[in-house]
PDB file of N, CA and C in Angstrom:
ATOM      1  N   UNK A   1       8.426  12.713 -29.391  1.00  0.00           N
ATOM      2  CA  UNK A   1       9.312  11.664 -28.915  1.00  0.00           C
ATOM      3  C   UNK A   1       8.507  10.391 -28.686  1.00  0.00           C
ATOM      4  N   UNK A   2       9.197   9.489 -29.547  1.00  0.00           N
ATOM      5  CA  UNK A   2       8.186   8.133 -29.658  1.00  0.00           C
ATOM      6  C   UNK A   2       9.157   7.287 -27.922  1.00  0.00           C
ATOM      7  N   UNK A   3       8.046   7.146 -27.228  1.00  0.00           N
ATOM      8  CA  UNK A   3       8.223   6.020 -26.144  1.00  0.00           C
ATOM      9  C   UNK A   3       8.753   4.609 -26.392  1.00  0.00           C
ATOM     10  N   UNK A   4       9.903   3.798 -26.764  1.00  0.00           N
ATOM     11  CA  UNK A   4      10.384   2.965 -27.039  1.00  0.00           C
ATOM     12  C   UNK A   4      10.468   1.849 -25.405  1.00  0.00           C
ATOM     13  N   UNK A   5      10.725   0.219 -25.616  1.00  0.00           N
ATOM     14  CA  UNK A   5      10.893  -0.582 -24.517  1.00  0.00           C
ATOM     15  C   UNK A   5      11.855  -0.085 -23.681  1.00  0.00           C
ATOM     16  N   UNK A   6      12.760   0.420 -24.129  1.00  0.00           N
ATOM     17  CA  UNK A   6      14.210   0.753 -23.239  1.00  0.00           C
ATOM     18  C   UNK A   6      13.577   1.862 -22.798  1.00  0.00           C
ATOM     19  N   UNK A   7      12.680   3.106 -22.837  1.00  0.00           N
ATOM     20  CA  UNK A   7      12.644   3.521 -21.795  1.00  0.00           C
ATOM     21  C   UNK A   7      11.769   3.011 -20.968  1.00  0.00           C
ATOM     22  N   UNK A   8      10.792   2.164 -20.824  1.00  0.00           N
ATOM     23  CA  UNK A   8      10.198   1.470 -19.968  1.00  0.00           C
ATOM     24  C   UNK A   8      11.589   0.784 -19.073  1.00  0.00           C
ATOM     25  N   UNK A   9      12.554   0.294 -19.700  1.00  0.00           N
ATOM     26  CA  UNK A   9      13.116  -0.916 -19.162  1.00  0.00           C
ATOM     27  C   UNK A   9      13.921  -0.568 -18.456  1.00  0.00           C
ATOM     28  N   UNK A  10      14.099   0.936 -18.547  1.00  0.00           N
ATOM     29  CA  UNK A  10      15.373   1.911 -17.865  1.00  0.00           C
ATOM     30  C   UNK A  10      14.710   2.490 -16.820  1.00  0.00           C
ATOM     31  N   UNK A  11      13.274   2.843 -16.644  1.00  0.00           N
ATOM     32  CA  UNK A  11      12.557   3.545 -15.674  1.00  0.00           C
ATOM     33  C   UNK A  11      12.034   2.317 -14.676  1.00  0.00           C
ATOM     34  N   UNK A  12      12.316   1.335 -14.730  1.00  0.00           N
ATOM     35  CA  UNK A  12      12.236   0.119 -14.632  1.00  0.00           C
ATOM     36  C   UNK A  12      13.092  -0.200 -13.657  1.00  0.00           C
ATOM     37  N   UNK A  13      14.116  -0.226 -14.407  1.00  0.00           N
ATOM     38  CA  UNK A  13      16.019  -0.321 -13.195  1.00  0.00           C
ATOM     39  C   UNK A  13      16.082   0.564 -12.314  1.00  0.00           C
ATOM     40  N   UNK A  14      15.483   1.955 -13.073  1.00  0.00           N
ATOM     41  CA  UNK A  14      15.527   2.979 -11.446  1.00  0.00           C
ATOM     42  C   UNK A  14      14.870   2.617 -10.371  1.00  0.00           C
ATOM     43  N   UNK A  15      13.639   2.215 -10.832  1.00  0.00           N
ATOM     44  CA  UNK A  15      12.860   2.140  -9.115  1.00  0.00           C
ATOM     45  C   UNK A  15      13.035   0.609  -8.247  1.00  0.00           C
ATOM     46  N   UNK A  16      13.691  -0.558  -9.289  1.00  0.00           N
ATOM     47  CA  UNK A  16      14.754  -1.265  -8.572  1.00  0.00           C
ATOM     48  C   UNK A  16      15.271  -0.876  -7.990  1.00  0.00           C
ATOM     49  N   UNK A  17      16.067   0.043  -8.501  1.00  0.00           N
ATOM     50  CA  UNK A  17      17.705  -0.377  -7.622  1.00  0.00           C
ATOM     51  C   UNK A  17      17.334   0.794  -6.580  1.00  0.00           C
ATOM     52  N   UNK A  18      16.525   2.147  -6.607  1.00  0.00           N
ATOM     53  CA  UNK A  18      15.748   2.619  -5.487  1.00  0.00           C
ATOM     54  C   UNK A  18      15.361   1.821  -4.391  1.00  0.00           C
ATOM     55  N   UNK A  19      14.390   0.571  -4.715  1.00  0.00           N
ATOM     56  CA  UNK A  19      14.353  -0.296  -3.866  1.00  0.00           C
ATOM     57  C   UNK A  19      15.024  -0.842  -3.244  1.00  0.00           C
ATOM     58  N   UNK A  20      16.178  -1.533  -3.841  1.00  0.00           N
ATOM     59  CA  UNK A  20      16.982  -2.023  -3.435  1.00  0.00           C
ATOM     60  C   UNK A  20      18.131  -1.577  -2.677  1.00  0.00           C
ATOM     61  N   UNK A  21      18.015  -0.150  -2.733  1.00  0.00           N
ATOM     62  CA  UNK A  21      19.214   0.946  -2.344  1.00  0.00           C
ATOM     63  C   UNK A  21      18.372   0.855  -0.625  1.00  0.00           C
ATOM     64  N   UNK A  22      16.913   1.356  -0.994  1.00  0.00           N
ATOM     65  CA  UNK A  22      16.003   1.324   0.209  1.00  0.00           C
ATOM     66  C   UNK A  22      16.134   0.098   1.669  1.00  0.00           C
ATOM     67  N   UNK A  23      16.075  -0.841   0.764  1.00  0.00           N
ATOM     68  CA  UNK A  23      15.756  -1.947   1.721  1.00  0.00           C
ATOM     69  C   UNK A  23      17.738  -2.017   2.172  1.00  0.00           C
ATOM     70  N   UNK A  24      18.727  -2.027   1.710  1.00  0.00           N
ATOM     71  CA  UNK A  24      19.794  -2.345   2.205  1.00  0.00           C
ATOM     72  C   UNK A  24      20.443  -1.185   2.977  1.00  0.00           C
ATOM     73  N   UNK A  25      19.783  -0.028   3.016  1.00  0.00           N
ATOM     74  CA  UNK A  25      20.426   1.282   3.634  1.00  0.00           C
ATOM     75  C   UNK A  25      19.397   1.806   4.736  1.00  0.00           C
ATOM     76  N   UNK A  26      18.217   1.680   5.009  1.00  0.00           N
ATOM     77  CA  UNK A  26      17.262   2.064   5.676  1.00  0.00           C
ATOM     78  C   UNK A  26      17.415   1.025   7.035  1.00  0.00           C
ATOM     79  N   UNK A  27      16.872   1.005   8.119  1.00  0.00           N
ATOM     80  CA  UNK A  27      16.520   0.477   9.570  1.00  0.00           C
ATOM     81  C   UNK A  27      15.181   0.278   9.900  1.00  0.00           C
ATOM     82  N   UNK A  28      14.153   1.421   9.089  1.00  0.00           N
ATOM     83  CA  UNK A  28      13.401   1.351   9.568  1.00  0.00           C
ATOM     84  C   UNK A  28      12.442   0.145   8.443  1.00  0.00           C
ATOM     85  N   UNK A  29      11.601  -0.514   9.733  1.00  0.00           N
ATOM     86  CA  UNK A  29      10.877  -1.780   8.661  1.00  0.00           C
ATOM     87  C   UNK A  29       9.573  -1.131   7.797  1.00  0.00           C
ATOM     88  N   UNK A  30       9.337  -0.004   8.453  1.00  0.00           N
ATOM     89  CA  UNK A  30       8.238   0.698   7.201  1.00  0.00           C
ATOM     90  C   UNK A  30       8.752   0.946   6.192  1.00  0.00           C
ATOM     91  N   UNK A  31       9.799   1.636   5.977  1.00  0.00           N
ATOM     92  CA  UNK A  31      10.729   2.058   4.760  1.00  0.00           C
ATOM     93  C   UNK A  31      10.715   0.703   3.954  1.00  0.00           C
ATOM     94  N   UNK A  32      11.642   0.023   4.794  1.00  0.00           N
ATOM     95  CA  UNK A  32      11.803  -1.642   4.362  1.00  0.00           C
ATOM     96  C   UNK A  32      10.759  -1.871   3.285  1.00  0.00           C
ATOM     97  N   UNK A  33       9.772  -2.058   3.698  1.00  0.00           N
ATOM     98  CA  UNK A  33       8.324  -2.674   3.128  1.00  0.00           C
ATOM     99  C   UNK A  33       8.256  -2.060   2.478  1.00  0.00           C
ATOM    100  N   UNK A  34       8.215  -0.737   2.224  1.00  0.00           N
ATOM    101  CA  UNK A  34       7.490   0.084   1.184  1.00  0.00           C
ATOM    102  C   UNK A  34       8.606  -0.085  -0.222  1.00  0.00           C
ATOM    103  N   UNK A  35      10.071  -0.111   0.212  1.00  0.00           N
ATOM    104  CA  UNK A  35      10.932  -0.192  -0.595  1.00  0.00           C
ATOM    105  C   UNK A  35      10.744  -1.874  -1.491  1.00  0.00           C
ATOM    106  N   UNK A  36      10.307  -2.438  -0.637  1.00  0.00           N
ATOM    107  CA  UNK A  36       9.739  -3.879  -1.082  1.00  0.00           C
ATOM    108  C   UNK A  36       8.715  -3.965  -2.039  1.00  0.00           C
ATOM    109  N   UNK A  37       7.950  -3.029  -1.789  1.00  0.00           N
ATOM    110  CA  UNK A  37       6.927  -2.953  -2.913  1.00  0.00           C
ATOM    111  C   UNK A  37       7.673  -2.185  -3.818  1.00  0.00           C
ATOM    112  N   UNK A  38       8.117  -0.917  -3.635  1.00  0.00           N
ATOM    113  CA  UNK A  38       8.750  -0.415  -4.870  1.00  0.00           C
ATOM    114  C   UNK A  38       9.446  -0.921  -5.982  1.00  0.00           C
ATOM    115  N   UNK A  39      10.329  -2.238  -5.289  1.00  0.00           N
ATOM    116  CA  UNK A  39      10.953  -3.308  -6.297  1.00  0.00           C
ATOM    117  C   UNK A  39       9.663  -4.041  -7.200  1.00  0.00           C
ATOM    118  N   UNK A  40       8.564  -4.361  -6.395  1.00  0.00           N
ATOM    119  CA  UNK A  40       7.715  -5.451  -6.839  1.00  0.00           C
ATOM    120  C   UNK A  40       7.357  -4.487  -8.074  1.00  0.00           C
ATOM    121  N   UNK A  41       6.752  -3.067  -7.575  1.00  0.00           N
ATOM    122  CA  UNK A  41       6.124  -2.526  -8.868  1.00  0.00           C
ATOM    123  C   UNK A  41       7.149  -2.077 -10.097  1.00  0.00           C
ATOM    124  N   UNK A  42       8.340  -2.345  -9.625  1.00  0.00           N
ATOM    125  CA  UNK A  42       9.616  -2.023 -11.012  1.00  0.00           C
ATOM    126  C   UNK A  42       9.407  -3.358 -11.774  1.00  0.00           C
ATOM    127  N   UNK A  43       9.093  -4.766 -10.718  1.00  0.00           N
ATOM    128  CA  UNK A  43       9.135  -5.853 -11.864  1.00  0.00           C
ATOM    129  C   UNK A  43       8.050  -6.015 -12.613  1.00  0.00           C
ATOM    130  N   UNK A  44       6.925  -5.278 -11.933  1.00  0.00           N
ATOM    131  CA  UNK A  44       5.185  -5.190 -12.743  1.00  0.00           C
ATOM    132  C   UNK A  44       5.570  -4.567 -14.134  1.00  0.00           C
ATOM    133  N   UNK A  45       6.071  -3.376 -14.026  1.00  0.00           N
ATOM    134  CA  UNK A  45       6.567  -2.738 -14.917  1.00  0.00           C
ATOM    135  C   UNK A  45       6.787  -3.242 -16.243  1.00  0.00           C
ATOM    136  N   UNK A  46       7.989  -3.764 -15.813  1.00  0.00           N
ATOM    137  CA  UNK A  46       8.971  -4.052 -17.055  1.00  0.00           C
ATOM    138  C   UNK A  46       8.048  -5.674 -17.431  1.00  0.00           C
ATOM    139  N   UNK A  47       7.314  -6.501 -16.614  1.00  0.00           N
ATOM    140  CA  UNK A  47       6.639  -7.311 -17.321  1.00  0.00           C
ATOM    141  C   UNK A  47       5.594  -6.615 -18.035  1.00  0.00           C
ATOM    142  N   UNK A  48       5.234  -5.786 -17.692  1.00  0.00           N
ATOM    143  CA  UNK A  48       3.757  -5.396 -18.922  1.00  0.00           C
ATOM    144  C   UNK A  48       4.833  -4.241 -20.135  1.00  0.00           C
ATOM    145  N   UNK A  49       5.755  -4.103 -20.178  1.00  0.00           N
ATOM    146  CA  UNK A  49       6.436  -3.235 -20.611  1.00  0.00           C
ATOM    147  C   UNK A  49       6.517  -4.411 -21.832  1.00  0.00           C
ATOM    148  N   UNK A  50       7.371  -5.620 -20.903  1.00  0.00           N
ATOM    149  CA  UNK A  50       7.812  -6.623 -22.524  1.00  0.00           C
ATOM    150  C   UNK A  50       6.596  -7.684 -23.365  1.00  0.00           C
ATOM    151  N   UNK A  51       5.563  -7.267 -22.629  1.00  0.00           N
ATOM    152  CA  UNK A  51       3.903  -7.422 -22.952  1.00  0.00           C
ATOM    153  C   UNK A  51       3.180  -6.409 -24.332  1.00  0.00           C
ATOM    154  N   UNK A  52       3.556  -5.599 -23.903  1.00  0.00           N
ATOM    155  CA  UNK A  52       2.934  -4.489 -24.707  1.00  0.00           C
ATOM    156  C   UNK A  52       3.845  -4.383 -25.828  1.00  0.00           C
ATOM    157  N   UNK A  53       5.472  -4.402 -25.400  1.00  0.00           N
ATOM    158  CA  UNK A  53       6.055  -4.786 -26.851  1.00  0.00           C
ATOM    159  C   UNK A  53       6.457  -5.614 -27.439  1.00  0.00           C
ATOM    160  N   UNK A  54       6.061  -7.209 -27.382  1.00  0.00           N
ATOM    161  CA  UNK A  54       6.286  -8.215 -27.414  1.00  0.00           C
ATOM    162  C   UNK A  54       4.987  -8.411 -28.245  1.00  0.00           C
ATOM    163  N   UNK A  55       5.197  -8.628 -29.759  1.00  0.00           N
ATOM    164  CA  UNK A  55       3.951  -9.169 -30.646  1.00  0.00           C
ATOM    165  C   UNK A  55       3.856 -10.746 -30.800  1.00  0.00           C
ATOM    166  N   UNK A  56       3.511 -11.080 -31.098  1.00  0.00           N
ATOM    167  CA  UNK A  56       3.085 -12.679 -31.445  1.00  0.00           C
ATOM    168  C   UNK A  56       2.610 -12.769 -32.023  1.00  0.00           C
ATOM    169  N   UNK A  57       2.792 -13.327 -33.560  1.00  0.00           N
ATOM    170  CA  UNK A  57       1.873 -13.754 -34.973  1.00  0.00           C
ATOM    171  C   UNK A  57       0.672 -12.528 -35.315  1.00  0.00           C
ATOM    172  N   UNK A  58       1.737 -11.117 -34.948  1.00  0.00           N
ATOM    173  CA  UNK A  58       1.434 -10.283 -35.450  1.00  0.00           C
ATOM    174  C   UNK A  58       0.075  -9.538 -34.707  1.00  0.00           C
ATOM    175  N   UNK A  59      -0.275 -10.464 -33.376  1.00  0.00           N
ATOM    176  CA  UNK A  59      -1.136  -9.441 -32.413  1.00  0.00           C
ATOM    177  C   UNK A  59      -0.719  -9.342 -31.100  1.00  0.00           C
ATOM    178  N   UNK A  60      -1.390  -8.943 -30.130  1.00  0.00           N
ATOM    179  CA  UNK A  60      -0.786  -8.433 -28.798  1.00  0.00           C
ATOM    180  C   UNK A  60      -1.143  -9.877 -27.823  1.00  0.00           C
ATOM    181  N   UNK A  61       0.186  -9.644 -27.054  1.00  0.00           N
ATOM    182  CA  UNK A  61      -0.002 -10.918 -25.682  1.00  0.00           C
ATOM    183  C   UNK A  61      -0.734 -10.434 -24.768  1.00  0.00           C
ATOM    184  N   UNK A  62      -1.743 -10.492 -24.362  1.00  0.00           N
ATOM    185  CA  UNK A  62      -2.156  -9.972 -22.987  1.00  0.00           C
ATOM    186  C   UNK A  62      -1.893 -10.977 -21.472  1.00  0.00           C
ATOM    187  N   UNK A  63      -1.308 -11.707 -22.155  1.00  0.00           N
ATOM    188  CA  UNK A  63      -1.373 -13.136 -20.834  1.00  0.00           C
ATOM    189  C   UNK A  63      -0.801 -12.564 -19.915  1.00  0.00           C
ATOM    190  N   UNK A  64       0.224 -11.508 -20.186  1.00  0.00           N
ATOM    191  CA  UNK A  64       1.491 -11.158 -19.091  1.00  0.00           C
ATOM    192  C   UNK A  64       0.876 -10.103 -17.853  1.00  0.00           C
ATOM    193  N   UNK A  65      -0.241  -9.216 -19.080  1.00  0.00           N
ATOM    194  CA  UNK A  65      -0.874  -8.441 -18.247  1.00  0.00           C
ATOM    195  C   UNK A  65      -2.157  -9.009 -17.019  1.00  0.00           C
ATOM    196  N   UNK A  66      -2.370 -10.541 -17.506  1.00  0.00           N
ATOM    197  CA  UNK A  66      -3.133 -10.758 -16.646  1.00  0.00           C
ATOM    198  C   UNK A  66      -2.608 -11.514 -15.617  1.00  0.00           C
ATOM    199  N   UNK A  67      -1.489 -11.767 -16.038  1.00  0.00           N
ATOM    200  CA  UNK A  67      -0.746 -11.813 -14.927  1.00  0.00           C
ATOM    201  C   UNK A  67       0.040 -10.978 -13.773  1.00  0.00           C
ATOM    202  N   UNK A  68       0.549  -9.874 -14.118  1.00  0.00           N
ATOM    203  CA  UNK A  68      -0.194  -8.392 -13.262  1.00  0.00           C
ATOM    204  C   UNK A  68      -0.975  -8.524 -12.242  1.00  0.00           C
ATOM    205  N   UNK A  69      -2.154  -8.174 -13.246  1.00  0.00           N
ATOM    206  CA  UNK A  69      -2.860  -8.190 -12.154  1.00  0.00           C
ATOM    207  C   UNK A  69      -3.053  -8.837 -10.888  1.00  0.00           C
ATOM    208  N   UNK A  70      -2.506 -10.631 -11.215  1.00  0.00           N
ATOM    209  CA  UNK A  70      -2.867 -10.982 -10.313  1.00  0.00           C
ATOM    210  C   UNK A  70      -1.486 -10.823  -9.388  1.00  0.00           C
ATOM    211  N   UNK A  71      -0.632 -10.588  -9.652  1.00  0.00           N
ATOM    212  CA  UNK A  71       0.065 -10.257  -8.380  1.00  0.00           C
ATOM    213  C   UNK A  71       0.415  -9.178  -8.096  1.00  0.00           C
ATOM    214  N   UNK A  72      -0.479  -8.310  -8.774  1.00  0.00           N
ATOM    215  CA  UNK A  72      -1.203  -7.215  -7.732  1.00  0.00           C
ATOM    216  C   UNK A  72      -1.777  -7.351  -6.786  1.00  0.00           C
ATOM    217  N   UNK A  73      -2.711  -8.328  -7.168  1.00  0.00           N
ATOM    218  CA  UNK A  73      -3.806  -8.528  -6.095  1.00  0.00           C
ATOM    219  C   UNK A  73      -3.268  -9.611  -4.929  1.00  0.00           C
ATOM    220  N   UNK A  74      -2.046 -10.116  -5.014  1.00  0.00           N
ATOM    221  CA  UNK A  74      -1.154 -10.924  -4.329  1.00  0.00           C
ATOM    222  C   UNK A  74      -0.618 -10.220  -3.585  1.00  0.00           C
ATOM    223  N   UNK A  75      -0.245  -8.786  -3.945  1.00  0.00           N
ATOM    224  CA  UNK A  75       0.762  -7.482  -3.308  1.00  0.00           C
ATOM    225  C   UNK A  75      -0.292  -6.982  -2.290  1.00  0.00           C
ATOM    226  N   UNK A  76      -1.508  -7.220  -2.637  1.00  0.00           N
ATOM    227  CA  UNK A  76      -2.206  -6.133  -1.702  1.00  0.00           C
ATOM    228  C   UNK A  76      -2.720  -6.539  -0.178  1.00  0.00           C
ATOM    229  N   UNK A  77      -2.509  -8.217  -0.865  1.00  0.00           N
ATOM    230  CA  UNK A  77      -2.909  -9.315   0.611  1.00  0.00           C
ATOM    231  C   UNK A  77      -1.449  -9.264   1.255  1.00  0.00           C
ATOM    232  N   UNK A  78      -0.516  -8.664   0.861  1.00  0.00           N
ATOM    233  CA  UNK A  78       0.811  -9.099   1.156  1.00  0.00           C
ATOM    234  C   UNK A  78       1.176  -7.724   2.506  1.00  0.00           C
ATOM    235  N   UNK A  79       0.502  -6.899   1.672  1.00  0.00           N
ATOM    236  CA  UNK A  79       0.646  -5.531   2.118  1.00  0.00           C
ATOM    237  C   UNK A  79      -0.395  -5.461   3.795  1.00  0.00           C
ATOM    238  N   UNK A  80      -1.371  -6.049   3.253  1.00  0.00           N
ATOM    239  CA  UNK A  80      -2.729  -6.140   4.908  1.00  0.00           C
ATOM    240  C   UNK A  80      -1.642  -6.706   5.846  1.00  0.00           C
ATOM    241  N   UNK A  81      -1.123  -8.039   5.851  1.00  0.00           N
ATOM    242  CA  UNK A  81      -0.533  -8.938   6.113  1.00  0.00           C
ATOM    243  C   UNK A  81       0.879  -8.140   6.933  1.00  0.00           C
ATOM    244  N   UNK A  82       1.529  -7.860   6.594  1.00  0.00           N
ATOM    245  CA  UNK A  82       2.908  -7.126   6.653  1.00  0.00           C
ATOM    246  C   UNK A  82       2.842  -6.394   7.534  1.00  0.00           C
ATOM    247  N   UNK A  83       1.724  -5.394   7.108  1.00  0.00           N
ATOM    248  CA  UNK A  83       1.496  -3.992   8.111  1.00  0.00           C
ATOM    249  C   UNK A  83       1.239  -4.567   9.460  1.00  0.00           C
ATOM    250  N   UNK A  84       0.076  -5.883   9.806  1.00  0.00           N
ATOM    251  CA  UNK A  84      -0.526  -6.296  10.605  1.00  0.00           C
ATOM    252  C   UNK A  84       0.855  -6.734  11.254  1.00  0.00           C
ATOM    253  N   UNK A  85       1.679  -7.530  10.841  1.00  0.00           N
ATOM    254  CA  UNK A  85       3.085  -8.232  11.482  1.00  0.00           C
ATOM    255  C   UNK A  85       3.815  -6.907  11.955  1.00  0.00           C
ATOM    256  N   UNK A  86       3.549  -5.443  11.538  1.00  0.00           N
ATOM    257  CA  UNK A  86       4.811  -4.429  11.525  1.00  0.00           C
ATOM    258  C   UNK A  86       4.041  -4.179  12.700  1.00  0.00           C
ATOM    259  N   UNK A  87       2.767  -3.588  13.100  1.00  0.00           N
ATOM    260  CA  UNK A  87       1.604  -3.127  13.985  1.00  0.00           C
ATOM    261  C   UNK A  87       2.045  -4.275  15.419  1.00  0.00           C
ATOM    262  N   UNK A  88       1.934  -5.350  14.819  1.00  0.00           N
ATOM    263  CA  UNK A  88       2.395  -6.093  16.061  1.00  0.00           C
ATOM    264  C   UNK A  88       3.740  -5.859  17.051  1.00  0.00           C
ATOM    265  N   UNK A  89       4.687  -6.085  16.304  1.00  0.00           N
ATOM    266  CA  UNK A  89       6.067  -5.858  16.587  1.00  0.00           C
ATOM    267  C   UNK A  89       6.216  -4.658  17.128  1.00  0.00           C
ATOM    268  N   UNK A  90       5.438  -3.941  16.750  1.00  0.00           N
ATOM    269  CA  UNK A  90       5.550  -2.326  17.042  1.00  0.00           C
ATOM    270  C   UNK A  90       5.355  -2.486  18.790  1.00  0.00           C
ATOM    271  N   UNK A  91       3.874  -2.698  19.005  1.00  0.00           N
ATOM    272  CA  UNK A  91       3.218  -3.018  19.968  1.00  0.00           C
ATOM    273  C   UNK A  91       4.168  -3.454  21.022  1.00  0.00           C
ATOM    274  N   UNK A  92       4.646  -4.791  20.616  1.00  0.00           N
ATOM    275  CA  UNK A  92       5.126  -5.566  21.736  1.00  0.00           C
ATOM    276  C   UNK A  92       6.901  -5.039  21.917  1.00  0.00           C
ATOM    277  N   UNK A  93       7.997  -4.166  20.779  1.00  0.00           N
ATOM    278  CA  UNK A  93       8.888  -3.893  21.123  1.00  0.00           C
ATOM    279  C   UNK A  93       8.960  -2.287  21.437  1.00  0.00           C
ATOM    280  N   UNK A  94       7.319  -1.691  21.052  1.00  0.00           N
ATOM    281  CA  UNK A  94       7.903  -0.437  20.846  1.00  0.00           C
ATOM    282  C   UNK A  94       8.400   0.713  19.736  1.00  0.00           C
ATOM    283  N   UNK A  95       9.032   0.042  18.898  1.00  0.00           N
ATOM    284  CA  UNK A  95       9.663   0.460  18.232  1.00  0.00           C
ATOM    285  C   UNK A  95       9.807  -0.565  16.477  1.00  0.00           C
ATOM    286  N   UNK A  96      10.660   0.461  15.591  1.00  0.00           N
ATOM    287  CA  UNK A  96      10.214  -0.101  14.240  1.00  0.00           C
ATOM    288  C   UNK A  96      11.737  -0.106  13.507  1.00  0.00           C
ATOM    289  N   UNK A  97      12.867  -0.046  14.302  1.00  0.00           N
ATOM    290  CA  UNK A  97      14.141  -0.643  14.010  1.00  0.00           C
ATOM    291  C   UNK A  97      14.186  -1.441  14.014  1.00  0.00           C
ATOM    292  N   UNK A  98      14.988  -2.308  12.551  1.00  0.00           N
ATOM    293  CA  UNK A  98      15.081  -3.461  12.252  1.00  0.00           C
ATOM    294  C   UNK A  98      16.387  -4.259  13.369  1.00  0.00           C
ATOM    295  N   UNK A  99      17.069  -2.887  13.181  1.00  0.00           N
ATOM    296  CA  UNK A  99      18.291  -3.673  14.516  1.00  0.00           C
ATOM    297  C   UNK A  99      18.095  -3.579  15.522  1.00  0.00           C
ATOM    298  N   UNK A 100      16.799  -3.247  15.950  1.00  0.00           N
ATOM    299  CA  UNK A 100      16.736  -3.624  17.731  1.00  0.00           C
ATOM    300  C   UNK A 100      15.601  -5.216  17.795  1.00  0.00           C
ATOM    301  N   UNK A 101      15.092  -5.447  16.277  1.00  0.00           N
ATOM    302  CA  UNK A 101      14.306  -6.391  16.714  1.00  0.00           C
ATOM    303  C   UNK A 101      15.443  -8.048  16.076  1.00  0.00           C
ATOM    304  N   UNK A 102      16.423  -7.997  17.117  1.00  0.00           N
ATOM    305  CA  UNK A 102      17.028  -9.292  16.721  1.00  0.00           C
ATOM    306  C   UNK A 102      16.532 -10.550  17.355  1.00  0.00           C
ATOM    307  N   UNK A 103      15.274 -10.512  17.774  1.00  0.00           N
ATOM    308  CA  UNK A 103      14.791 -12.078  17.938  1.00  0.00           C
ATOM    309  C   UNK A 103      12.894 -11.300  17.897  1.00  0.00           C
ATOM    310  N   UNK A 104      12.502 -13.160  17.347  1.00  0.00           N
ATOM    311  CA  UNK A 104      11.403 -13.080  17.584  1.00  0.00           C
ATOM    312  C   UNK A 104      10.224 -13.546  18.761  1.00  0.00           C
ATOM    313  N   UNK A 105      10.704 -13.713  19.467  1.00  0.00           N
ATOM    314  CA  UNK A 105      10.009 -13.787  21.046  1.00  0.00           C
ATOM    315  C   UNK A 105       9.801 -12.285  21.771  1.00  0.00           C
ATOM    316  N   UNK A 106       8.971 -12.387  22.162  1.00  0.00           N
ATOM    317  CA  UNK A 106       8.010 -11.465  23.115  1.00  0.00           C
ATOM    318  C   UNK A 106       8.499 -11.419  24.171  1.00  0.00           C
TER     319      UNK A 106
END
C-alpha cells in the first residue's frame, strides 16, 4: 500500500479536530494546552506533508520543512512558558479549572 497526500491530510484532520474537540470540551487547562499542541502538531503535519509532495521544476521544496522546524522550536519556548503561567495559577488558585479561574488577579 503506497502512502499517498490524502492520507497524510486525513491523519492530519484527525488530530485537529481531536484538538479541537479537546480544547472546547475539557476544563482542565493541562488538557487545554496539550490539546493546543496537538492542533499545532496536526498543522506541522500536513505542512511537511504538502512539502514532501509538492515538486517544483521537478525537485523537492524543503523551505516548508525548514520552516517546521522552526516552529517547533517556537512550540517548545511556548510550551516552558505556558507550563510556567499553568504552575503559577495553580499556586496562587489552587486549582487547574478553567471555570474557576474567571479573573486574573491574585
Amino acid at each position: 500500500m503506497i502512502t499517498t497526500l490524502s492520507h497524510y491530510l486525513m491523519a492530519s484532520g484527525l488530530l485537529f479536530s481531536l484538538g479541537l474537540a479537546g480544547v472546547m470540551l475539557r476544563r482542565n487547562i493541562i488538557i487545554i494546552f496539550m490539546c493546543l499542541e496537538m492542533m499545532l502538531s496536526a498543522v506541522n503535519l500536513s505542512l511537511v506533508a504538502f512539502s514532501r509532495y509538492g515538486i517544483l521544476n521537478g525537485h523537492q521544496n524543503y523551505d516548508v520543512q525548514v520552516l517546521v522546524f522552526f516552529i517547533i522550536t517556537v512550540a517548545a519556548a511556548e510550551v516552558a512558558v505556558g507550563l510556567a503561567i499553568i504552575v503559577a495559577l495553580f499556586r496562587a488558585r489552587q486549582t487547574t479549572h478553567s471555570e474557576d479561574l474567571n479573573s486574573m488577579k491574585f
